[in-house]
Protein backbone atom coordinates (compact mmCIF):
# COMPACT_ATOMS: atom_id res chain seq x y z
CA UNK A 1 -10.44 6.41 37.32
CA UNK A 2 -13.93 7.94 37.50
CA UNK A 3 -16.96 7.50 35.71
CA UNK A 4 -16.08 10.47 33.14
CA UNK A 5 -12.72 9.60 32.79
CA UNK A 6 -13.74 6.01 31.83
CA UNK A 7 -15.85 7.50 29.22
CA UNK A 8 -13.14 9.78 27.48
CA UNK A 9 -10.69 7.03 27.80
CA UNK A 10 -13.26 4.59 26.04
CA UNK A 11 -14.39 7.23 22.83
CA UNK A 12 -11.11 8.11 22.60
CA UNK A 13 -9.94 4.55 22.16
CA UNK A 14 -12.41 3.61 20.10
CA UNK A 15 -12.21 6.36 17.66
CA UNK A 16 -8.91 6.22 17.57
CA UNK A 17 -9.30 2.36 17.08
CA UNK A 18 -12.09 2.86 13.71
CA UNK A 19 -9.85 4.90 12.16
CA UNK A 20 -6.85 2.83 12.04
CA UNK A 21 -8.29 -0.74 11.66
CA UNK A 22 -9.62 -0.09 8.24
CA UNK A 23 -6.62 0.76 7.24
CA UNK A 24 -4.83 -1.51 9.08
CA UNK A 25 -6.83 -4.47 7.54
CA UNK A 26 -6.49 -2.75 4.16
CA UNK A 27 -2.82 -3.00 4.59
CA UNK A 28 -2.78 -6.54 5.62
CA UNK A 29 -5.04 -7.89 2.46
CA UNK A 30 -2.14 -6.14 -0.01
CA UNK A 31 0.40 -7.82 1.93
CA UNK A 32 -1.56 -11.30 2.10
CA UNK A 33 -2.00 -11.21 -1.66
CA UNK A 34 1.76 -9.60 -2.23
CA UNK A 35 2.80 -12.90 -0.04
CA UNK A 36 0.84 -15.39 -1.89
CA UNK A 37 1.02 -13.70 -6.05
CA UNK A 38 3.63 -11.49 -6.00
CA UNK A 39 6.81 -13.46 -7.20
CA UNK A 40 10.07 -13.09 -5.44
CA UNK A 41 12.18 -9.93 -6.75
CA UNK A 42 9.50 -9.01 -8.48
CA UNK A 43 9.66 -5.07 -7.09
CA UNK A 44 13.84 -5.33 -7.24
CA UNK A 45 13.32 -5.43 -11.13
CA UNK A 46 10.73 -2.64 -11.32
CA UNK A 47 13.63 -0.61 -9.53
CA UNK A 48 16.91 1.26 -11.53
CA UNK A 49 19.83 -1.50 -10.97
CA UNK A 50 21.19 1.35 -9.17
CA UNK A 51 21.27 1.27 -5.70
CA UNK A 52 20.76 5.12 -4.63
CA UNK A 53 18.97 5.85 -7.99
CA UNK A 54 16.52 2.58 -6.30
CA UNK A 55 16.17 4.73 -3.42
CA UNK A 56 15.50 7.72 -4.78
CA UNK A 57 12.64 6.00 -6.76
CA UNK A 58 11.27 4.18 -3.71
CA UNK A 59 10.82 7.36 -1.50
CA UNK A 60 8.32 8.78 -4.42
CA UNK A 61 6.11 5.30 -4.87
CA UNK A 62 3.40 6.58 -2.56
CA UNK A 63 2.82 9.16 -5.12
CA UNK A 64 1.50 5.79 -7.12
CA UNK A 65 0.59 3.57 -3.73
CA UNK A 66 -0.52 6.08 -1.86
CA UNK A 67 -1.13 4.26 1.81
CA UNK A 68 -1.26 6.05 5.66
CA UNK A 69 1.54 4.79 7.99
CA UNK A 70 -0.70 2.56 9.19
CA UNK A 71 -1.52 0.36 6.24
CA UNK A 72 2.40 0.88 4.67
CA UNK A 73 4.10 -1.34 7.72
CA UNK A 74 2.78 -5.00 6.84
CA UNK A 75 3.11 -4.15 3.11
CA UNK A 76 6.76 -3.33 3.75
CA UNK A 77 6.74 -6.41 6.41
CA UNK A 78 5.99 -8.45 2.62
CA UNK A 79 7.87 -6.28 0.48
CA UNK A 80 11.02 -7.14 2.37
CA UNK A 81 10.20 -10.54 2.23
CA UNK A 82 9.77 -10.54 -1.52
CA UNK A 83 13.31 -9.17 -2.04
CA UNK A 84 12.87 -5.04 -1.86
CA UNK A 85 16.17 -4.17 -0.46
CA UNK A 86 16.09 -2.94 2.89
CA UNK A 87 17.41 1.09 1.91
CA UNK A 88 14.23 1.11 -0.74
CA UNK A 89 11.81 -0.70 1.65
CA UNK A 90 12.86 1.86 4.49
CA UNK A 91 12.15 4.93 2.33
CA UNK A 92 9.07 3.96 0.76
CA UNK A 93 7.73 3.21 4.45
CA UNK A 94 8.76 6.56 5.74
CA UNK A 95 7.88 8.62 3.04
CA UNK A 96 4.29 6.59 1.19
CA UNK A 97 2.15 8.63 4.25
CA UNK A 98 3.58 12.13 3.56
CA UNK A 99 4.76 11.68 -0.38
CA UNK A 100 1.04 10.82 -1.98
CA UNK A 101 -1.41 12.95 -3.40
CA UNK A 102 -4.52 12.03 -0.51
CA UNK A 103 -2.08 14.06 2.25
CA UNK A 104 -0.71 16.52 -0.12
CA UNK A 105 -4.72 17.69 -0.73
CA UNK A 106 -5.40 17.47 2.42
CA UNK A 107 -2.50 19.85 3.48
CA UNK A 108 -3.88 22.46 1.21
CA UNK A 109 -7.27 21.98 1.94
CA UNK A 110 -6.18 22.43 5.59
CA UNK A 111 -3.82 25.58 5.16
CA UNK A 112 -6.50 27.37 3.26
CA UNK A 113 -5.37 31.12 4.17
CA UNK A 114 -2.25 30.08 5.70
CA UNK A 115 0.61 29.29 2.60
CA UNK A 116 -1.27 26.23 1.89
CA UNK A 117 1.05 25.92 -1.34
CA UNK A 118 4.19 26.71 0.96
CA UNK A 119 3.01 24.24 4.11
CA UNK A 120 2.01 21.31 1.02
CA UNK A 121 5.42 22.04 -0.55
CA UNK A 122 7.51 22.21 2.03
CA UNK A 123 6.04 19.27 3.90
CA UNK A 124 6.36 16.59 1.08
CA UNK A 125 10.09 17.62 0.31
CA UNK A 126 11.27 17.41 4.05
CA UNK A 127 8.96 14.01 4.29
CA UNK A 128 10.98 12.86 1.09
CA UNK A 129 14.52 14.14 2.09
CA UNK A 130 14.45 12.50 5.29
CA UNK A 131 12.99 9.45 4.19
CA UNK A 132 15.57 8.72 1.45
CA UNK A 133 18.29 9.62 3.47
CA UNK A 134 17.04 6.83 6.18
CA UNK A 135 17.23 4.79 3.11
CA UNK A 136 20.53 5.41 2.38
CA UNK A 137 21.84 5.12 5.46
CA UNK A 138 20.07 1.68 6.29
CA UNK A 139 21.43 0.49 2.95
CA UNK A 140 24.90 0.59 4.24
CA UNK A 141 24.07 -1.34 7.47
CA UNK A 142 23.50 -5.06 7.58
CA UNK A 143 19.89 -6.35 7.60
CA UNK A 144 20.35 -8.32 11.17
CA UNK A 145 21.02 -5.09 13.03
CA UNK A 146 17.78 -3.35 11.46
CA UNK A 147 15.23 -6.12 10.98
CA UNK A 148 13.68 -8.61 13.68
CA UNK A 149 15.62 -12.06 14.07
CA UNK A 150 12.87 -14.02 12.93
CA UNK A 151 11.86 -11.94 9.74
CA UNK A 152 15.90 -11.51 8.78
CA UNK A 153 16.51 -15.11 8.52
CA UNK A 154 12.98 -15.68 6.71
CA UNK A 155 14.26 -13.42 4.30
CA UNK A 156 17.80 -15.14 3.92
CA UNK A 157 16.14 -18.16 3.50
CA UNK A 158 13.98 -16.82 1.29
CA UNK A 159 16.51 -16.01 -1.00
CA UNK A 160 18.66 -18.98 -0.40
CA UNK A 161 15.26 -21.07 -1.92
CA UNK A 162 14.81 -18.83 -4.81
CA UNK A 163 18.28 -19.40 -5.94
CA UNK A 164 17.65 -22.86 -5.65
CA UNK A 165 14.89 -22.91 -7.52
CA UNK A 166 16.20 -20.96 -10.38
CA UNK A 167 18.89 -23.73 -10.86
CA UNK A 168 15.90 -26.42 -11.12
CA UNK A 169 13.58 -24.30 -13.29
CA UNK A 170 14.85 -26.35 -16.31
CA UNK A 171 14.22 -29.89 -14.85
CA UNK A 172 10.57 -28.30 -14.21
CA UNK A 173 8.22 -30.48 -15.26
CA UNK A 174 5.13 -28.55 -17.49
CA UNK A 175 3.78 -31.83 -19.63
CA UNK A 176 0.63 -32.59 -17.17
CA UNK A 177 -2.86 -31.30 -17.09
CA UNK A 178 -3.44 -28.79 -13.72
CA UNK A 179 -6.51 -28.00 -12.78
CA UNK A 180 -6.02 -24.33 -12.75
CA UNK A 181 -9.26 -22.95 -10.94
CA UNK A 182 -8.39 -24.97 -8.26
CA UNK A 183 -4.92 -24.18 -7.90
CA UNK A 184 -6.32 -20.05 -7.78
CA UNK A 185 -8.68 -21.03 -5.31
CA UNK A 186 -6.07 -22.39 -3.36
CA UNK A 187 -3.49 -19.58 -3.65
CA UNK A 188 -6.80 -16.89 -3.00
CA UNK A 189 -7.61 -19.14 0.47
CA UNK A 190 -3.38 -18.91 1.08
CA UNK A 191 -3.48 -15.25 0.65
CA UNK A 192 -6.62 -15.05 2.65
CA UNK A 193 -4.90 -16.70 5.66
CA UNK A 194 -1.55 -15.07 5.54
CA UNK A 195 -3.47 -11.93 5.60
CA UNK A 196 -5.69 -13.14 8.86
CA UNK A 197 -2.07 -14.14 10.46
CA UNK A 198 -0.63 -10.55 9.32
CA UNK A 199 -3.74 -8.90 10.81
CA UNK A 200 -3.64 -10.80 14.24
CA UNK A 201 0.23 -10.06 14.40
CA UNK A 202 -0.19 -6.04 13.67
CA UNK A 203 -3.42 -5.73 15.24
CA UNK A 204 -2.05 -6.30 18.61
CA UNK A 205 0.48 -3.99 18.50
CA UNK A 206 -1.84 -1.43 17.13
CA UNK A 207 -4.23 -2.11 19.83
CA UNK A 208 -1.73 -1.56 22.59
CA UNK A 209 -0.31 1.61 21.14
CA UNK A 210 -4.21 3.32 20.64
CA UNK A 211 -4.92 2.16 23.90
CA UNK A 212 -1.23 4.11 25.34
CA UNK A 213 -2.27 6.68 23.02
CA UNK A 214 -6.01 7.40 24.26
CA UNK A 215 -4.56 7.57 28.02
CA UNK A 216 -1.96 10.53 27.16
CA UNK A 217 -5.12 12.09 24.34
CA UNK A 218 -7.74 12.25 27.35
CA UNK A 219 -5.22 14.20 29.55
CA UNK A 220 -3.94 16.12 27.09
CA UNK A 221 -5.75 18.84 28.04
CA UNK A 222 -4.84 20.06 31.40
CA UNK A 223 -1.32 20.68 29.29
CA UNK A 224 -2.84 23.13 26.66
CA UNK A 225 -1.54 26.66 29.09
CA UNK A 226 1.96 24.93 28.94
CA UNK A 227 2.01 24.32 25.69
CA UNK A 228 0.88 27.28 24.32
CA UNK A 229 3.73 28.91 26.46
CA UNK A 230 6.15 27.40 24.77
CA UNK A 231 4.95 28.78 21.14
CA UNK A 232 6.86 31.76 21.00
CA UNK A 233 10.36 30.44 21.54
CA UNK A 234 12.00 29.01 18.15
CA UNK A 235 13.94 26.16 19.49
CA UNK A 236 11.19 24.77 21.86
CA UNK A 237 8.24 25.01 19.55
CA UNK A 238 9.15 22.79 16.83
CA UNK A 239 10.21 20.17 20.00
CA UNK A 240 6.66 21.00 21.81
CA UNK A 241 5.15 20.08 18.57
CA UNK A 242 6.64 16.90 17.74
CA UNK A 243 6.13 15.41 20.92
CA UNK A 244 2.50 16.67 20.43
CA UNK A 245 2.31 14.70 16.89
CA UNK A 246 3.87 11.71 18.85
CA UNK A 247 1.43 11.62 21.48
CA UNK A 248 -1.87 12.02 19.49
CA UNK A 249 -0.85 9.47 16.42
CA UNK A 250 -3.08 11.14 14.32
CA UNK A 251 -3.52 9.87 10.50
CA UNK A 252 -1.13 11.38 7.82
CA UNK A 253 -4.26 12.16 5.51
CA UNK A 254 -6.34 14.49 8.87
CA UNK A 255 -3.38 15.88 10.92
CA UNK A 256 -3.11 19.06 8.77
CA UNK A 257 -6.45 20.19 9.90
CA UNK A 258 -5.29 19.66 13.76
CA UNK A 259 -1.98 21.76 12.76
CA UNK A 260 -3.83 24.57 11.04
CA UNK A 261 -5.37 25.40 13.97
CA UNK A 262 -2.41 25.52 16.26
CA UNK A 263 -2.48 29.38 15.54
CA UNK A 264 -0.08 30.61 18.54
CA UNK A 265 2.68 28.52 16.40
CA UNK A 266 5.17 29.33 13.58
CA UNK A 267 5.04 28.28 10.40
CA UNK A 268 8.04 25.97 10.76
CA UNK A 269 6.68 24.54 14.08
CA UNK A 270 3.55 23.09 12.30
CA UNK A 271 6.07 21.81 9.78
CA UNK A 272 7.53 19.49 12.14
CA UNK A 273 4.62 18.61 13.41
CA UNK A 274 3.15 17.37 9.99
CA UNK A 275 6.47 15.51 9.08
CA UNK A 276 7.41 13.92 12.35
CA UNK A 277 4.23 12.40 13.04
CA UNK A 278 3.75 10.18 10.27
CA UNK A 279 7.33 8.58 10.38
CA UNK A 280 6.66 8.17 14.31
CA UNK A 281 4.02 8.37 17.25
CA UNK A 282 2.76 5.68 19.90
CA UNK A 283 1.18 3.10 17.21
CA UNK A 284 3.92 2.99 14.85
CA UNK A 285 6.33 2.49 17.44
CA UNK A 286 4.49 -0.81 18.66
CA UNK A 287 3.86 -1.64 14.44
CA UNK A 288 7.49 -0.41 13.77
CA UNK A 289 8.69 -3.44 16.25
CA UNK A 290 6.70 -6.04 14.37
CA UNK A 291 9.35 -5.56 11.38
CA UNK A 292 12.22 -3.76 12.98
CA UNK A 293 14.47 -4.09 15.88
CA UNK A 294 13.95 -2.25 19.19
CA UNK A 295 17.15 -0.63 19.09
CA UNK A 296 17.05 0.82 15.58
CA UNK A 297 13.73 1.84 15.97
CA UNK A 298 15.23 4.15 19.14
CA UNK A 299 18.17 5.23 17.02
CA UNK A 300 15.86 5.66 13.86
CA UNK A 301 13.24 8.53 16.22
CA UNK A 302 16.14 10.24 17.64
CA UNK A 303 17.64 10.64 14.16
CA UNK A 304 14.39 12.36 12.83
CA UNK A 305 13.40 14.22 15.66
CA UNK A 306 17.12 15.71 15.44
CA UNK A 307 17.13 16.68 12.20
CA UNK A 308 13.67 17.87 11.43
CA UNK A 309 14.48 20.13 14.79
CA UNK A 310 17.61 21.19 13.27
CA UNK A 311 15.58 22.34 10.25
CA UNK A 312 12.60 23.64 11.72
CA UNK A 313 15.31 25.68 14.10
CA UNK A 314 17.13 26.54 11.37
CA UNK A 315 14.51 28.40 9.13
CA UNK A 316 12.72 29.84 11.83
CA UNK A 317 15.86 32.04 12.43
CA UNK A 318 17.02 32.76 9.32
CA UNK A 319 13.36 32.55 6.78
CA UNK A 320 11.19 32.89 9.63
CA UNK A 321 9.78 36.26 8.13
CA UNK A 322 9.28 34.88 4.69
CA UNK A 323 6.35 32.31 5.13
CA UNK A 324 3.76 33.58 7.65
CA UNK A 325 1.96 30.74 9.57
């Protein structure tokens, strides 16, 4: 690697690096005080009793927690932990960076000219179907074949404790005189350090999925003839333009201004490219695995590339006239 190359490789790591790690740590302080002062089952009750009505609610919360993909995986990581069921944690992950009003202005304000209303429209509906179907698939499968060993049986034993402790709460003894300053200072250095633990543990994945991603962004280039070669065919467009969204992880809340300039592509094309990308590119992969197992995660991509290819396909050949990119 020369001198120059070093150089890309190095801004484009870096830059790539700033603009995740904010959020990154943003999303590890929620989940290091939803560990610490969030009590168990807490978000179950905030959630209709039923099960596909729960899901349905959980793939609109970003619209009121509006976080990118990168700060929504250690929240979820907690979430989980604190009883969410698996089907509502699953959509709310998927569809919190497409489904909240930071992207949805962003999308207009990038598509100025172009449908904006359409492209806005059409991209948080597809990010919500598709989420809240994952959801209610997942919640038909059992938790050890989607979540990681270690986090499944914290959660089992999780729950196992809570029961437990719901059977004591009467023989709970509240007669004595607590020093309650300390005890928040306590929980506030708890949450501080569970936090620190959740940063370290994402953080590396992150790190090794901007650095994969800054090696394919620097060469990206010499690949711009064959790309733009494959704009005009309907079935490998929407493909072309996934795999782009995969490969440059871009943030959920700027990728509409690196679609709207794709101008040699359909309207459907820079679709997919707006709702693949923030279910899955290099660094959610790596951050995926820190919650999820390997093997669903492969299933999981597949599944969404398939279908939002299907649709983009699909409208391009019979509504490709209507909406203009």
């Amino acid at each position: 690697m020369n001198a120059d190359a070093q150089q890309d490789f190095a801004l484009a790591f870096l830059s790539i690096l700033f603009e995740g790690a904010p959020f990154i740590l943003l999303g590890t302080l929620i989940s290091g005080f939803i560990d610490i002062y969030l009590p168990a089952g807490t978000m179950d009750r905030f959630l209709p009793k039923n099960r596909n009505l729960a899901i349905l609610v959980s793939g609109l919360l970003g619209a009121v927690f509006p976080v990118c993909e990168c700060a929504v995986v250690p929240v979820i990581r907690r979430l989980v932990g604190k009883g969410l069921p698996l089907g509502c944690a699953l959509a709310y992950m998927l569809a919190a960076p497409i489904v909240n009003p930071i992207t949805a202005l962003s999308t207009w304000k990038a598509f100025q000219g172009q449908a904006p209303w359409a492209m806005t429209g059409g991209r948080m509906l597809l990010g919500y179907l598709i989420a809240v179907g994952v959801g209610l698939i997942v919640s038909r499968i059992a938790m050890h074949r989607v979540l990681r060993k270690s986090i499944a049986d914290k959660v089992e034993a999780d729950s196992a404790k809570k029961e437990h402790q719901h059977h004591d709460h009467d023989h709970s003894c509240c007669g004595h005189d607590h020093s309650h300053e300390k005890a928040n200072d306590s929980r506030l250095i708890a949450a501080m350090r569970s936090a620190q633990k959740d940063f370290v543990d994402v953080g590396v994945y992150f790190t090794i999925g901007v650095a994969i991603t800054a090696l394919f962004n620097t060469g990206i280039a010499p690949g711009a003839i064959w790309l733009d070669s494959l704009a005009g065919n309907p079935a490998a467009a929407p493909a072309a333009l996934m795999a782009l969204a995969f490969i440059l992880s871009l943030c959920s809340t700027s990728d509409a201004f690196i679609a709207a300039t794709l101008a040699k592509f359909t309207w459907s094309a820079k679709l997919a490219f707006l709702v693949f990308g923030p279910m899955l590119d290099v660094k959610l992969i790596f951050l995926y695995q820190t919650v999820l197992r390997r093997k669903f995660i492969l299933v999981m991509a597949l599944s969404v590339f398939a279908f939002i290819w299907v649709v983009a396909v699909a409208w391009e050949i019979w509504f490709g006239k209507v909406v203009l990119p």
